[in-house]
Protein backbone atom coordinates (compact mmCIF):
# COMPACT_ATOMS: atom_id res chain seq x y z
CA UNK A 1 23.44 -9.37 -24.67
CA UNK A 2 20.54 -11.39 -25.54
CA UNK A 3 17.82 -9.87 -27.05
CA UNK A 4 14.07 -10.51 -25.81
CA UNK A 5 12.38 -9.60 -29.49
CA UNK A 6 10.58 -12.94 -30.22
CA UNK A 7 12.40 -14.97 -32.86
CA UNK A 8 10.43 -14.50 -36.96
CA UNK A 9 11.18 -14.60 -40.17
CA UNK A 10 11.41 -11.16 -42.55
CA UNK A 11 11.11 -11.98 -46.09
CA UNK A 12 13.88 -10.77 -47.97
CA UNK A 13 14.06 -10.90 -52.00
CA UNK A 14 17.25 -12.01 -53.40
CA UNK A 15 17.64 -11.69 -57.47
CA UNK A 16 19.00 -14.85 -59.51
CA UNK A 17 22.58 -15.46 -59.74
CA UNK A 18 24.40 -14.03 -62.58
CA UNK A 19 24.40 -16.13 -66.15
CA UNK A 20 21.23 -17.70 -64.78
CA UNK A 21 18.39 -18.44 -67.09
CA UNK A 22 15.49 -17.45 -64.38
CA UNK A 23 13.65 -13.96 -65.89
CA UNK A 24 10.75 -14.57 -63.49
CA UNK A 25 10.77 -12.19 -60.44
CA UNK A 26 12.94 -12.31 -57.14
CA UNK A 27 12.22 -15.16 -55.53
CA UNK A 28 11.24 -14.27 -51.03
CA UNK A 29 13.49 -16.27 -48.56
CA UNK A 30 12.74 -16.07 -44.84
CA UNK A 31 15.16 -14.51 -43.03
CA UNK A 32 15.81 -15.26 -39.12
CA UNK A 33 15.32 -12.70 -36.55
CA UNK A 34 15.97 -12.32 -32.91
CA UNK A 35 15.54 -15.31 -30.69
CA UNK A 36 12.06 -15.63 -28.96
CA UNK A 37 11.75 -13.68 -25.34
CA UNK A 38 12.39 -15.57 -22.41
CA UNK A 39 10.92 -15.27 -18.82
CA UNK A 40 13.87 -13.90 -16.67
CA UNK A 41 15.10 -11.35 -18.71
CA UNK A 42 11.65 -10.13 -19.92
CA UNK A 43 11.20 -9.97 -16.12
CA UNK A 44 14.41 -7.83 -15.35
CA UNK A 45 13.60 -5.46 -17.64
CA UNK A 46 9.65 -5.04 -16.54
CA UNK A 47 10.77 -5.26 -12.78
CA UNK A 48 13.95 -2.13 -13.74
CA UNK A 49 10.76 -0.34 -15.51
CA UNK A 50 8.25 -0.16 -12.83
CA UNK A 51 10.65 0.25 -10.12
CA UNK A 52 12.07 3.29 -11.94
CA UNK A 53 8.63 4.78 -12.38
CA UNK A 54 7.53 3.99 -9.23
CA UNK A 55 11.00 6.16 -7.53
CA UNK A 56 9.83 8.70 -8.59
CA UNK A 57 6.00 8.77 -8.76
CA UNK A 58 5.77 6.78 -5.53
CA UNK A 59 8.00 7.90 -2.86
CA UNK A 60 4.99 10.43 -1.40
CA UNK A 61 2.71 7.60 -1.29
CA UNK A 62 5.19 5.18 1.05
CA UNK A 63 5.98 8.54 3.21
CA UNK A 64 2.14 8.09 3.67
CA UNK A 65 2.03 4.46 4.15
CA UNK A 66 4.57 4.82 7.07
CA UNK A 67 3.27 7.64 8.50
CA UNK A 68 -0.05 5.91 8.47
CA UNK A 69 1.77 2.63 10.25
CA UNK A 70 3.41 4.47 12.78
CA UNK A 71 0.41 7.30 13.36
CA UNK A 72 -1.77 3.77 14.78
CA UNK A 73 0.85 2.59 16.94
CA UNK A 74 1.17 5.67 18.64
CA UNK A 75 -2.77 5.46 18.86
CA UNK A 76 -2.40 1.67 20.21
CA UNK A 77 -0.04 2.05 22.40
CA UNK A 78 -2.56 4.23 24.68
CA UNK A 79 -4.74 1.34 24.92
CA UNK A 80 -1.91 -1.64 25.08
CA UNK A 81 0.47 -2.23 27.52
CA UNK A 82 2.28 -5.11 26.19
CA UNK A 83 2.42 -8.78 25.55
CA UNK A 84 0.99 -10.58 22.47
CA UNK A 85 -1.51 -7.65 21.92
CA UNK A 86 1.75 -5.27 21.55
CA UNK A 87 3.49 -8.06 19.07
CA UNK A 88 0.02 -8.12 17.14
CA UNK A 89 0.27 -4.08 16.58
CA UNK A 90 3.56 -3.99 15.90
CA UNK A 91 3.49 -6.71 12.68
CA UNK A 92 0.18 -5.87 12.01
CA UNK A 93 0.83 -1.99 11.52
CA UNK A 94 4.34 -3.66 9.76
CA UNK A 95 2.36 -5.07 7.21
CA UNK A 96 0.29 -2.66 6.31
CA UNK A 97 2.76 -0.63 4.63
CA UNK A 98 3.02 -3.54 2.39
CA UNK A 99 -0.76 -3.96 1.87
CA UNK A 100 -1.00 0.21 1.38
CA UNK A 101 1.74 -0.10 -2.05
CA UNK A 102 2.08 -3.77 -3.08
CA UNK A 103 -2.28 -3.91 -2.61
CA UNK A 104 -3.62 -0.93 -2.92
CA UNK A 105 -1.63 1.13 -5.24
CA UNK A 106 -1.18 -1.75 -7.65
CA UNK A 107 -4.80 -2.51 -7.85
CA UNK A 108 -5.16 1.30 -8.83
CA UNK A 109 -2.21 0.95 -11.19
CA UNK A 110 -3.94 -1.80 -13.40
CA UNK A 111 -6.97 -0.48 -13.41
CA UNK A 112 -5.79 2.55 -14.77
CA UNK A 113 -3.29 0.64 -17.58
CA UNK A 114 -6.52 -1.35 -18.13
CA UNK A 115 -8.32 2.00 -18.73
CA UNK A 116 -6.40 3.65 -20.73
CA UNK A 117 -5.10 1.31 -23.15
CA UNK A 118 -2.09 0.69 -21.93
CA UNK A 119 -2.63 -3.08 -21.90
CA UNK A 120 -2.31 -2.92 -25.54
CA UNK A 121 1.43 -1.65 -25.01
CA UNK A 122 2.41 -4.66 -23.06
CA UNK A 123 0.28 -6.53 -24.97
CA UNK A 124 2.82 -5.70 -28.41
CA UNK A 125 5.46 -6.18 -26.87
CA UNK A 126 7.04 -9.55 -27.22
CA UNK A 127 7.35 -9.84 -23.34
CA UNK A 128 5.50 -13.15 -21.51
CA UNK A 129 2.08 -11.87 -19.75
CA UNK A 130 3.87 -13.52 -16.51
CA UNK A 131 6.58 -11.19 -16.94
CA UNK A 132 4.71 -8.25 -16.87
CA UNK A 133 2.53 -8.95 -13.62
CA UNK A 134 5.48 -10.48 -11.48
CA UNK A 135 7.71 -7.92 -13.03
CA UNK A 136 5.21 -5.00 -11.50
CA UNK A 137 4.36 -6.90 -8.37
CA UNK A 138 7.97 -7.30 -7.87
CA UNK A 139 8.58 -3.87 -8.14
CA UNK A 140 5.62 -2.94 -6.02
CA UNK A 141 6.88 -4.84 -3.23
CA UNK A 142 10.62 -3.89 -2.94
CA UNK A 143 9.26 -0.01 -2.81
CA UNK A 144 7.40 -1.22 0.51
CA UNK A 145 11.19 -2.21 2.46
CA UNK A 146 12.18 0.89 3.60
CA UNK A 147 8.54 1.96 5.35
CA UNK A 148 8.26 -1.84 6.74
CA UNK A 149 11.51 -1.74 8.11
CA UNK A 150 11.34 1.92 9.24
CA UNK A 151 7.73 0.77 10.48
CA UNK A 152 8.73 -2.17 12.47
CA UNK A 153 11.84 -0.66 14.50
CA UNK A 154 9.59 1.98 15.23
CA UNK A 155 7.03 -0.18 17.08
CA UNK A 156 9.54 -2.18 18.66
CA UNK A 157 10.94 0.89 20.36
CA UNK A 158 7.82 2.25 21.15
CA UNK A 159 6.29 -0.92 22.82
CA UNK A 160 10.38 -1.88 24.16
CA UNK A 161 10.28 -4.80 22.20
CA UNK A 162 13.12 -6.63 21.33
CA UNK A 163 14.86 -6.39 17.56
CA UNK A 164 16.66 -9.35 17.89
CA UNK A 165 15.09 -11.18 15.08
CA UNK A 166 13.86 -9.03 13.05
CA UNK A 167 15.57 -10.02 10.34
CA UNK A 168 12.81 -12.18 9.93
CA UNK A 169 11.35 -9.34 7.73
CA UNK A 170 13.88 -10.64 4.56
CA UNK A 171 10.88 -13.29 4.26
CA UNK A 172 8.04 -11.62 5.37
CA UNK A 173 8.11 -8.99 3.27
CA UNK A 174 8.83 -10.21 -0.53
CA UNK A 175 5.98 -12.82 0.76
CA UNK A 176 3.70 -10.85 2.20
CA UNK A 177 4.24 -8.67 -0.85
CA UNK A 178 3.75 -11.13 -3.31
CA UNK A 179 0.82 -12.50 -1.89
CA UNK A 180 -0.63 -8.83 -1.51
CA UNK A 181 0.70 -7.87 -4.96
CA UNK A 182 -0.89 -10.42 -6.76
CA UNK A 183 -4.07 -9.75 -5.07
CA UNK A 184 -3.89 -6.42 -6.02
CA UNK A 185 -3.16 -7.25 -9.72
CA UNK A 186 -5.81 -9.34 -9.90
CA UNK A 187 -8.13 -6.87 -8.32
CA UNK A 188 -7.20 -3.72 -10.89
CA UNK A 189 -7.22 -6.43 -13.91
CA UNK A 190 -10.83 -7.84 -13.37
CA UNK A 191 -12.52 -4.83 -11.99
CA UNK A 192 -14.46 -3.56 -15.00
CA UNK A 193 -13.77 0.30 -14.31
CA UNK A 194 -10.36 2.02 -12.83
CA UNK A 195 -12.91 3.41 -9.81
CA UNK A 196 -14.04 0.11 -9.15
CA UNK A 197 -10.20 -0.60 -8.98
CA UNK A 198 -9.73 1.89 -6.35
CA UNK A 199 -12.68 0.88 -4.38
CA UNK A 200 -11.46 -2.97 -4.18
CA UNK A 201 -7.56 -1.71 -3.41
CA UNK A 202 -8.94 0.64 -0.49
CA UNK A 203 -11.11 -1.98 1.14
CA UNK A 204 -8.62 -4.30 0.91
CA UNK A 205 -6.16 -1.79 2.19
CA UNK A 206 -9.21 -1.40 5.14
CA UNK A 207 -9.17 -5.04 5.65
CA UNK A 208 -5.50 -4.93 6.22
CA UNK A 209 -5.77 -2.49 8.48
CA UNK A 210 -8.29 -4.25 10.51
CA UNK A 211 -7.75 -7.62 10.31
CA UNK A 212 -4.05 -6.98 10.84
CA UNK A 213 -3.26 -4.75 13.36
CA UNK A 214 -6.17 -6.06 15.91
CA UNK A 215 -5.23 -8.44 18.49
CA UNK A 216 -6.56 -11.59 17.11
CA UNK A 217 -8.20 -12.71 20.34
CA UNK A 218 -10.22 -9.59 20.67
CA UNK A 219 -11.87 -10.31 17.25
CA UNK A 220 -15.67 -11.99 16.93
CA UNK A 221 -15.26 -15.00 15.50
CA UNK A 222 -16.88 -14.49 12.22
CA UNK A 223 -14.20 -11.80 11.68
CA UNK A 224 -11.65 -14.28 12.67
CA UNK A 225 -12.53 -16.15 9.60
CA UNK A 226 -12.31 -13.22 7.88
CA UNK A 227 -8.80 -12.91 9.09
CA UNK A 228 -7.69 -15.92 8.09
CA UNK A 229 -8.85 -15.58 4.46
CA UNK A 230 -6.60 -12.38 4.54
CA UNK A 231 -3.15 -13.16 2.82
CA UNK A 232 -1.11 -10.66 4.80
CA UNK A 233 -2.58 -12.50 8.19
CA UNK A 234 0.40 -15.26 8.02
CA UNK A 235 2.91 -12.86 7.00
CA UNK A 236 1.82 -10.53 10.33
CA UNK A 237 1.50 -13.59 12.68
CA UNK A 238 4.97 -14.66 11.26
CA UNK A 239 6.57 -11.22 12.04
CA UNK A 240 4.69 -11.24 15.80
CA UNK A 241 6.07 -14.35 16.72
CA UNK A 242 9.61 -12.86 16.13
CA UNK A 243 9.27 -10.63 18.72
CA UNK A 244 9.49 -13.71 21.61
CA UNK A 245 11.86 -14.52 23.63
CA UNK A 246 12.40 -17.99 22.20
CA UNK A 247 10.48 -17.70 18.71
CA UNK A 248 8.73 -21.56 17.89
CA UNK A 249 10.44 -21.41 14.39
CA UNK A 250 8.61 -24.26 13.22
CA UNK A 251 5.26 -22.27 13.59
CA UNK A 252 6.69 -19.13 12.08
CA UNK A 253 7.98 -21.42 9.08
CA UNK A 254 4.61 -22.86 8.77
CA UNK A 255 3.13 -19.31 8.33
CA UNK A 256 5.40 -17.83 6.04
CA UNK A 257 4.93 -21.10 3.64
CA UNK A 258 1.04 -20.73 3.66
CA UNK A 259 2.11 -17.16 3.08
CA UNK A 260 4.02 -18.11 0.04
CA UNK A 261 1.52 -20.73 -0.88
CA UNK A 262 -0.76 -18.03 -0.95
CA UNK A 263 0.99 -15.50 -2.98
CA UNK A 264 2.24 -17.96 -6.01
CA UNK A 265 -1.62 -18.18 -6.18
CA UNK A 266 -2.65 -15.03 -6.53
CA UNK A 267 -0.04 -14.09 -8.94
CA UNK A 268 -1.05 -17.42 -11.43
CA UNK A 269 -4.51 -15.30 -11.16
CA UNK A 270 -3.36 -11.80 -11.97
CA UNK A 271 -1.59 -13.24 -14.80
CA UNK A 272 -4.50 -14.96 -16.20
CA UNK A 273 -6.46 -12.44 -15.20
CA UNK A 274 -3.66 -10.22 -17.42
CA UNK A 275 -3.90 -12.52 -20.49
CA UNK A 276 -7.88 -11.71 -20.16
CA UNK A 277 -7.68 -8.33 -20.38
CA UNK A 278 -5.47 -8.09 -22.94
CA UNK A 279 -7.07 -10.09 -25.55
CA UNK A 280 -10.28 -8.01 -25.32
């Protein structure tokens, strides 16, 4: 097993060799540690971490989440019949469960590390910064599958639409969810208090929520803008177009590689926003 302790030297005193002239004192040779950390397995072992913690301290939070997903498209489905403006509900309220953990509740999470110290634990140990914020996002995000998946079968039985491809979903959500995740990160790292943290991880939960789940067309068109600055809007209009009878793949590939264009840039902020925080 290879260790991820950075690689050092430990001075070690070694005494002259017997019949030796030298009365001075022990001479110090460096000794060689451990090898220096690497990225993947400082990453399994921050991604096992959080997703251990999260079992356990999280699972009442997604119950929420989905609860929340499904509560609106029981609301929607009063007011929509069918069509596109069904699809739209249906990956919109999808998606939020991923913006409600992978945004919200890791903006709150690094906030709070920030707060408390807790940087200054990661910051010791002789993990990458990258490792630590993709290692949390990561974790984050795989905690939103069961919710999204419960979530979207949900909708498409309520609005009888069909689950042929929904296994469209093994993209959407780990890129959705990094995209969100990193948001989030970056959020919780760079607000300067942990209730500022909240505050930026609700109304981007809110935003979500809006943005998301609203037909698109129905929107002003200032707040269509709005939508499209939104990183879980490609991951939701990905996950709607699923739900045709002949899905244009080509578009729904387009969206989900903005949607991963979108998420390896917020995570190269969170990390520096990581390395900023913990140097201060």
């Amino acid at each position: 097993m290879t260790s991820i302790i950075p690689a050092r030297t430990a001075a070690t005193r070694t005494r002259p060799a017997p019949g030796s002239s030298d009365t001075g004192p022990a001479c110090t040779v460096a000794a060689p540690l451990a090898p220096r950390a690497r990225l993947l397995p400082s990453l399994a072992a921050v991604y096992r971490a959080q997703l251990s913690r999260a079992r356990v301290a999280r699972i009442p939070l997604l119950f929420v989440a989905t609860f929340q997903s499904v509560g609106i498209m029981i609301l929607m489905r009063g007011v929509v019949d069918g069509g596109a403006e069904a699809r739209a509900v249906v990956a919109g309220s999808s998606v939020l469960v991923v913006a409600f953990v992978a945004l919200n509740l890791l903006a709150q999470y690094f906030g709070q590390l920030r707060a408390s110290g807790g940087l200054d634990h990661y910051a010791t140990l002789p993990v990458p910064p990258a490792a630590v914020v993709l290692g949390a996002a990561a974790a984050y995000a795989s905690f939103t599958v069961p919710g999204t998946v419960f979530t979207a079968i949900t909708g498409s039985v309520l609005f009888q639409l069909p689950m042929t491809h929904l296994w469209v979903l093994v993209a959407v959500i780990p890129l959705s969810g990094a995209a969100l995740a990193g948001l989030g990160a970056a959020l919780g790292l760079l607000a300067p208090r942990p209730e500022l943290a909240t505050l930026l991880g609700q109304l981007g939960m809110s935003a979500a929520l809006l943005l998301g789940v609203l037909p698109a067309e129905r929107l002003p068109q200032p707040v269509g803008w709005a939508r499209d600055l939104l990183p879980s809007t490609y991951g939701v209009e990905a996950l709607a177009r699923s739900f045709d009878a002949r899905p244009d793949w080509g578009i729904m590939a387009f969206f989900l590689a903005i949607c991963a264009a979108v998420g390896v840039l917020s995570l190269a902020v969170a990390t520096w926003a990581y390395r900023r925080a913990a140097v201060r």
